[in-house]
N, C-alpha and C. Protein backbone atom coordinates (compact mmCIF):
# COMPACT_ATOMS: atom_id res chain seq x y z
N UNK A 1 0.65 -128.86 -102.13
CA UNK A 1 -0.02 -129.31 -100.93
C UNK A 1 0.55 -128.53 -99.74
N UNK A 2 0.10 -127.74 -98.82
CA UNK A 2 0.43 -127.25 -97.79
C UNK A 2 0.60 -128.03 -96.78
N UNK A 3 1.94 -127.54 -95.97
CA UNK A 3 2.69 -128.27 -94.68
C UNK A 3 1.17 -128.28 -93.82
N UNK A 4 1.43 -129.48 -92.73
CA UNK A 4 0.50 -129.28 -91.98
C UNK A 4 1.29 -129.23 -90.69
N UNK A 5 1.13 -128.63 -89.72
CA UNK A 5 1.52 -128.74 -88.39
C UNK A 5 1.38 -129.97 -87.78
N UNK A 6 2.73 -131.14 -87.41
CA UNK A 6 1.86 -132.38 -86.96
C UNK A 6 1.42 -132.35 -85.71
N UNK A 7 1.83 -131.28 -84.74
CA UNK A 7 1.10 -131.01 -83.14
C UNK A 7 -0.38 -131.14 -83.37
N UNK A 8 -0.57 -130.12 -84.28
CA UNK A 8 -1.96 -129.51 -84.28
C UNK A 8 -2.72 -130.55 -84.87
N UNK A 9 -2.56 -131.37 -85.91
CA UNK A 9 -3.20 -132.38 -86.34
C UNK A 9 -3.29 -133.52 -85.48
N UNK A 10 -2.20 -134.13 -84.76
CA UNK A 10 -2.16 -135.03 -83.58
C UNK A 10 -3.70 -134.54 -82.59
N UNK A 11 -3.45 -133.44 -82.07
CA UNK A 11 -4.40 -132.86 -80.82
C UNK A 11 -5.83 -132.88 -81.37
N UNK A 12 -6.09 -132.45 -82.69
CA UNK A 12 -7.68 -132.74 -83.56
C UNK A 12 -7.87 -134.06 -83.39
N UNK A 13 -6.61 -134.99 -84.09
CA UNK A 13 -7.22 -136.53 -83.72
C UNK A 13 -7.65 -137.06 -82.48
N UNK A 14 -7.25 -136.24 -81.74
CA UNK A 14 -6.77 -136.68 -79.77
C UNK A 14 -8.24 -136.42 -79.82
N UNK A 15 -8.70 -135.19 -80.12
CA UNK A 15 -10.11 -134.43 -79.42
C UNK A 15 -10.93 -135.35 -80.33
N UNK A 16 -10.57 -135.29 -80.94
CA UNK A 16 -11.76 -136.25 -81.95
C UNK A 16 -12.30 -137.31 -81.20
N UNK A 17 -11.25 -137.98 -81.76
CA UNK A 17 -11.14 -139.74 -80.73
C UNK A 17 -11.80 -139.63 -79.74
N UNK A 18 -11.69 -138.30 -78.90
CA UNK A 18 -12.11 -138.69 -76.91
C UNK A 18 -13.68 -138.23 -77.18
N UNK A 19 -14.21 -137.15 -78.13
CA UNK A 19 -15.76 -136.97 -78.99
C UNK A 19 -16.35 -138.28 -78.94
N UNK A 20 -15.79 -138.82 -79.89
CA UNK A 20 -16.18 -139.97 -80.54
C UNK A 20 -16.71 -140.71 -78.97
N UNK A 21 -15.51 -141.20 -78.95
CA UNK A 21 -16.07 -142.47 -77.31
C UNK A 21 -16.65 -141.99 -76.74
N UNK A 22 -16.60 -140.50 -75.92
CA UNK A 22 -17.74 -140.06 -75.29
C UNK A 22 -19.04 -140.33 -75.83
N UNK A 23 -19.45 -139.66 -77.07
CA UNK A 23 -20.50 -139.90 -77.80
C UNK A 23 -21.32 -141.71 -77.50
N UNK A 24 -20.31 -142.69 -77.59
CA UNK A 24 -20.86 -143.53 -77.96
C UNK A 24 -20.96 -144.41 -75.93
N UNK A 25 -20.70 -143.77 -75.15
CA UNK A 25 -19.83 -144.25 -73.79
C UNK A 25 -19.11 -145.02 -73.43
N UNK A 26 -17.86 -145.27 -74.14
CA UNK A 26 -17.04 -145.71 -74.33
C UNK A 26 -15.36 -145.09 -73.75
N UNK A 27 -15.95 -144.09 -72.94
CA UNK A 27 -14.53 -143.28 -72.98
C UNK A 27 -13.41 -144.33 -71.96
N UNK A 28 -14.01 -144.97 -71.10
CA UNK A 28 -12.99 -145.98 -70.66
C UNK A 28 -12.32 -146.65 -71.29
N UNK A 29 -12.32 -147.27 -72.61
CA UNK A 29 -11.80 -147.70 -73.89
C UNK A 29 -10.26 -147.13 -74.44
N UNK A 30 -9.95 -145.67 -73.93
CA UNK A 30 -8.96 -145.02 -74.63
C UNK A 30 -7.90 -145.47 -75.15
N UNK A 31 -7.50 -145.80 -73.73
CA UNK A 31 -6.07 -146.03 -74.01
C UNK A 31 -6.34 -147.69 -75.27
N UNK A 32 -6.74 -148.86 -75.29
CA UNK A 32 -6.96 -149.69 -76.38
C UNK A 32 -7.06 -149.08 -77.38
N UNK A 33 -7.98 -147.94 -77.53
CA UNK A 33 -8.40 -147.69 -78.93
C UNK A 33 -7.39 -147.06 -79.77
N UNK A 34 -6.01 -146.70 -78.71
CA UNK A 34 -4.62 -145.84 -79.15
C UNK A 34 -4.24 -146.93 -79.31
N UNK A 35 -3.74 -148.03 -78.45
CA UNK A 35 -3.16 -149.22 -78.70
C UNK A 35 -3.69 -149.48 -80.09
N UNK A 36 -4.78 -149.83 -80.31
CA UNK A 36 -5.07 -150.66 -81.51
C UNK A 36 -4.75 -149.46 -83.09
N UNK A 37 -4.80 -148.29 -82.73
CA UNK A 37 -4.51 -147.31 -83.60
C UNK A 37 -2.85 -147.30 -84.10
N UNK A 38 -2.17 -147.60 -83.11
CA UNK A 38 -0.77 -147.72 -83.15
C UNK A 38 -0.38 -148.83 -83.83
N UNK A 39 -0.80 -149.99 -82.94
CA UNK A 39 -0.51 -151.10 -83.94
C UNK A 39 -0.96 -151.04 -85.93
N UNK A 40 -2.32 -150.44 -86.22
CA UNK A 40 -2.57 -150.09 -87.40
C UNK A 40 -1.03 -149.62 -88.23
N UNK A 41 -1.34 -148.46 -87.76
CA UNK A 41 -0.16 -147.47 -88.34
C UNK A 41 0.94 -148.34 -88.33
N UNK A 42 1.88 -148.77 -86.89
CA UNK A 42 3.10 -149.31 -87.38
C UNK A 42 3.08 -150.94 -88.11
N UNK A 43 2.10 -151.48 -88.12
CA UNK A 43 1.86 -152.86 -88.66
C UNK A 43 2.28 -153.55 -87.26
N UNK A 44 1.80 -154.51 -87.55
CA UNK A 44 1.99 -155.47 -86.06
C UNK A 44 3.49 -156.33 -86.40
N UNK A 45 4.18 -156.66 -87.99
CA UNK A 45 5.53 -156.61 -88.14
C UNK A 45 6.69 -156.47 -87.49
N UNK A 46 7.80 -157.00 -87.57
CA UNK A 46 9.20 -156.22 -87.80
C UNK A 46 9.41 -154.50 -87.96
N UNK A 47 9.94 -153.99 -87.43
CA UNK A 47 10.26 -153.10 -87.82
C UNK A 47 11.28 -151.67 -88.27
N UNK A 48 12.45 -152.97 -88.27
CA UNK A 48 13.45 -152.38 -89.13
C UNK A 48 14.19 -153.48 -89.91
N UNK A 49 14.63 -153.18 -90.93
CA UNK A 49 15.00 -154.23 -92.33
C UNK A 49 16.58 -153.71 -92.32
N UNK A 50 17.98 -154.97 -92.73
CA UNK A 50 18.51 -154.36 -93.37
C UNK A 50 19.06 -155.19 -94.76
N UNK A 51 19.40 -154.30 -95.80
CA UNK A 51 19.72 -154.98 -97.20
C UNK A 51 21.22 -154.66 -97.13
N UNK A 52 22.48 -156.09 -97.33
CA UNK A 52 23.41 -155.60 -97.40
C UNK A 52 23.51 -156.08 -98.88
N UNK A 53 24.59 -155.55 -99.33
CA UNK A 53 24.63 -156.25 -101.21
C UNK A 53 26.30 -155.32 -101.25
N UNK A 54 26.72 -156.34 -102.33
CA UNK A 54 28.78 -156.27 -102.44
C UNK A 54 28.84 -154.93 -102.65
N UNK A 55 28.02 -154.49 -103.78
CA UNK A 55 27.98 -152.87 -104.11
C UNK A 55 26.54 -152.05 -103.95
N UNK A 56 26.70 -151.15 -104.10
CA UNK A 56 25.82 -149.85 -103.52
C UNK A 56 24.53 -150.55 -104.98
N UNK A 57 23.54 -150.02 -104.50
CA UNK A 57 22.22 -150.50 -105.21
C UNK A 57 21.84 -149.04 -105.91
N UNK A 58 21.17 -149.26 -106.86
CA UNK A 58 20.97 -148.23 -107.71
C UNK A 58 19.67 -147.59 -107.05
N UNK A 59 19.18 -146.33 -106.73
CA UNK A 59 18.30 -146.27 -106.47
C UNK A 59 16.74 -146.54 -107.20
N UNK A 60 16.60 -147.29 -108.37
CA UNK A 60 15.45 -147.82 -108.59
C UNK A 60 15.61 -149.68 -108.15
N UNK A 61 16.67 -149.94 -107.92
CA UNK A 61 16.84 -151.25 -107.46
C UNK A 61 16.11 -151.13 -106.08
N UNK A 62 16.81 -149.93 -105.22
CA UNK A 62 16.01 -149.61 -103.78
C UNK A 62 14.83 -149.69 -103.52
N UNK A 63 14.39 -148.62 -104.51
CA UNK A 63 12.85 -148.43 -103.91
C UNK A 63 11.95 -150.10 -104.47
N UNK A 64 12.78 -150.81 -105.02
CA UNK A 64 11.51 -151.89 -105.57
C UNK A 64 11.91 -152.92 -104.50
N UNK A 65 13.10 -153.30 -103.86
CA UNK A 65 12.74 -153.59 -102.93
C UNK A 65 12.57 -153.14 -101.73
N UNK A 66 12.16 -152.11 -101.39
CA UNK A 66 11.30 -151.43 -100.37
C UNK A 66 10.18 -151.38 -100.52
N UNK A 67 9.77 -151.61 -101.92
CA UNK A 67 8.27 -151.91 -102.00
C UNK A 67 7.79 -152.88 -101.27
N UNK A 68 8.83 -154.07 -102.15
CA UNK A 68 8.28 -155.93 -102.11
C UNK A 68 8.75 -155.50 -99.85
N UNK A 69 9.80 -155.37 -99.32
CA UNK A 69 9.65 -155.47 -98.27
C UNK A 69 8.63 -154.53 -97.47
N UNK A 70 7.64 -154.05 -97.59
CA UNK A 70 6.68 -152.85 -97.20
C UNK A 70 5.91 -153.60 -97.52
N UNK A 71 5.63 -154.20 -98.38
CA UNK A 71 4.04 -154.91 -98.88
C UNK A 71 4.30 -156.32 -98.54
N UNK A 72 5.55 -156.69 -97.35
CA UNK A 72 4.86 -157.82 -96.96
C UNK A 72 5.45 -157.70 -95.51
N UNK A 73 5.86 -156.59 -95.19
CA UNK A 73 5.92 -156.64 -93.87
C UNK A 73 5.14 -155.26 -92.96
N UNK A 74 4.61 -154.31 -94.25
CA UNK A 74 4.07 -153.12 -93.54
C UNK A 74 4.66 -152.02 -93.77
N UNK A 75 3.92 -150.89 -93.93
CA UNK A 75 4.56 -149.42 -94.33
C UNK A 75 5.34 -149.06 -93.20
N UNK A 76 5.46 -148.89 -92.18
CA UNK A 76 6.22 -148.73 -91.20
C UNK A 76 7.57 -149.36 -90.89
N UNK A 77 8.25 -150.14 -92.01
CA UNK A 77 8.95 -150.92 -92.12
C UNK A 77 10.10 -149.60 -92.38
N UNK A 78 11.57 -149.91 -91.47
CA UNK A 78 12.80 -148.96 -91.63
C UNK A 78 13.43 -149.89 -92.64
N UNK A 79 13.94 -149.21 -93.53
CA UNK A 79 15.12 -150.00 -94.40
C UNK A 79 16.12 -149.24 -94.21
N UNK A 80 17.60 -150.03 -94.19
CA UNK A 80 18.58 -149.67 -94.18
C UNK A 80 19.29 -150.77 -95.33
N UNK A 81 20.19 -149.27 -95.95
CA UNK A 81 21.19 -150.86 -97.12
C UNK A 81 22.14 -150.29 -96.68
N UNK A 82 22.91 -150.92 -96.90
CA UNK A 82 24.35 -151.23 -96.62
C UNK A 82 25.09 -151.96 -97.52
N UNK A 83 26.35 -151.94 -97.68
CA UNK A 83 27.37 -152.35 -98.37
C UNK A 83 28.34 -153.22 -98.02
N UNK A 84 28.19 -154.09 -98.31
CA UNK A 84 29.46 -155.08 -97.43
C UNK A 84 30.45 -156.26 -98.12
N UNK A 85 31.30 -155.47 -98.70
CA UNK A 85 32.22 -155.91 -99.72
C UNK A 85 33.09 -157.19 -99.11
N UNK A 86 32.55 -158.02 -98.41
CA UNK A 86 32.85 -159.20 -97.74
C UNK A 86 32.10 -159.89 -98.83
N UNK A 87 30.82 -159.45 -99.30
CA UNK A 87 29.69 -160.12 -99.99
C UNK A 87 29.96 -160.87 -101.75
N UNK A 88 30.13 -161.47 -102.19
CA UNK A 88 30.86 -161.78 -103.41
C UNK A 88 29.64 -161.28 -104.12
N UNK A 89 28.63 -161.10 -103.89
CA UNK A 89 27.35 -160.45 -104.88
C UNK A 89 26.03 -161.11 -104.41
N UNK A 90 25.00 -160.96 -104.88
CA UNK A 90 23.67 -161.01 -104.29
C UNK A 90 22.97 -160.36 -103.22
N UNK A 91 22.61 -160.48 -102.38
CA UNK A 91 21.80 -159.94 -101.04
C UNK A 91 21.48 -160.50 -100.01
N UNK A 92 22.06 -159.91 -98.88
CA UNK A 92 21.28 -160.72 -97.25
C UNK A 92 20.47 -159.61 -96.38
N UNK A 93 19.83 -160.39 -97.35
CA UNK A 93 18.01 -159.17 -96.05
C UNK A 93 17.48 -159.73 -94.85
N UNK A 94 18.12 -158.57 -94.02
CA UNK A 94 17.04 -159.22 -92.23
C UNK A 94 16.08 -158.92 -92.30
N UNK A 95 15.20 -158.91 -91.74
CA UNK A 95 14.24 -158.54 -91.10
C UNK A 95 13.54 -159.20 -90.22
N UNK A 96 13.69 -158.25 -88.78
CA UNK A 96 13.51 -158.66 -87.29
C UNK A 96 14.43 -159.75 -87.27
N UNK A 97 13.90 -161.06 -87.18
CA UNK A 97 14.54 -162.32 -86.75
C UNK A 97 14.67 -163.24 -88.21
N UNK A 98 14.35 -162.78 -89.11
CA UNK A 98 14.52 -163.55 -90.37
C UNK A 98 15.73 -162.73 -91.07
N UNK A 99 16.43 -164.19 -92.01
CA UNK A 99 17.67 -163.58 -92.90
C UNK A 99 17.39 -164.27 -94.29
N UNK A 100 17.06 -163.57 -94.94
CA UNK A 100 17.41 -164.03 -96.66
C UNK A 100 18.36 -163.99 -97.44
N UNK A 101 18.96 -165.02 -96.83
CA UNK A 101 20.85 -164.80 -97.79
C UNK A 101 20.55 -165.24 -99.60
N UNK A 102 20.63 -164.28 -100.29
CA UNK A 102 20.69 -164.99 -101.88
C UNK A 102 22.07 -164.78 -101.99
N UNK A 103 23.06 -164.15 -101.22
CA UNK A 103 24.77 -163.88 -101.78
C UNK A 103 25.35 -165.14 -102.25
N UNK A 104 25.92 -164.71 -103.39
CA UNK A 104 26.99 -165.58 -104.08
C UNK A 104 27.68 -167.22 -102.82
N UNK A 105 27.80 -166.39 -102.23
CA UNK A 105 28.62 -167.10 -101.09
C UNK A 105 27.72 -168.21 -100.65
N UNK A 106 26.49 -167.96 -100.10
CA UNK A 106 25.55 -168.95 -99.34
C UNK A 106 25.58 -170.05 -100.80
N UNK A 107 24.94 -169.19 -102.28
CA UNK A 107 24.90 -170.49 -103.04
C UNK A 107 25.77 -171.84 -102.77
N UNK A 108 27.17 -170.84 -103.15
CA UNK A 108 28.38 -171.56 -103.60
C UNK A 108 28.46 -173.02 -102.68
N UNK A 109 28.22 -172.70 -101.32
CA UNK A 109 28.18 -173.32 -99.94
C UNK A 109 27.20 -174.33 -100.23
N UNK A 110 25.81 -174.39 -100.63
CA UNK A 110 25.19 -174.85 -100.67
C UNK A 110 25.55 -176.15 -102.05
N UNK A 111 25.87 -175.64 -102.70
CA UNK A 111 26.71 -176.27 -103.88
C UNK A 111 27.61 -177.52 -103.37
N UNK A 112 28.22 -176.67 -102.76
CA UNK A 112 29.31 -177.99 -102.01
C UNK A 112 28.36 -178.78 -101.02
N UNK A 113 27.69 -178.65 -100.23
CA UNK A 113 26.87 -179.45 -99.13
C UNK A 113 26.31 -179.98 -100.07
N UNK A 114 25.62 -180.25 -101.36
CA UNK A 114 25.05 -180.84 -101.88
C UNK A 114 25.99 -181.77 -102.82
N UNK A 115 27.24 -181.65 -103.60
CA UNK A 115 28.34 -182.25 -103.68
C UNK A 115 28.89 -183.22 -102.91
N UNK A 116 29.00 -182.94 -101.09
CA UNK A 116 29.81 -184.36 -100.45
C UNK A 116 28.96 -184.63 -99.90
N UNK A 117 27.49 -184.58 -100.18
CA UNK A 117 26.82 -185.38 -99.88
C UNK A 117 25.79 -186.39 -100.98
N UNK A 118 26.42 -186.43 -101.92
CA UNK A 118 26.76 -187.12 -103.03
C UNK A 118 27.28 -188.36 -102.62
């Protein structure tokens, strides 16, 4: 597949786009129709993730969850993993304002809160 220049492809879409609305008289519209183009592309989502886990993740462990987090938060989604040997094992995934702790630790915790309150 040949590189494409992304200037030159950007500026076709640009000329296109301003064709288009002209064509239809719409050119007052622009700037929305970028807005709403942008939002497309980056998903209206979060948009950066991070996965910490006790040890380094294998890279087919990675990409599957970069899938599951991409297919429910949007291709435009940044992942970052990280390592954080504080972690006794499992995973705490942000994303934006949400945290999914499955680590060893949260169970264990949860274990006991459910114990003295027994």
């Amino acid at each position: 597949m040949p590189r494409v220049e992304p200037a030159m492809v950007a500026r076709a879409l640009y000329d296109s786009l301003q064709a288009s609305l002209r064509d239809q008289g719409a050119d007052d519209q622009f700037d929305e129709v970028v807005g709403s183009f942008l939002e497309l592309v980056r998903g209206s989502g979060p948009r950066d993730a991070e996965v910490a886990s006790a040890v380094p993740l294998e890279q087919a462990q990675q990409n599957q969850i970069l899938q599951q987090l991409r297919g429910k938060f949007g291709p435009a989604l940044e992942v970052k993993f990280i390592v954080d040997e504080s972690l006794l094992g499992g995973l705490v995934v942000r994303v934006g304002d949400r945290v999914l702790d499955t680590s060893v630790r949260s169970r264990l915790t949860a274990v006991q809160q459910r114990m003295l309150a027994s």
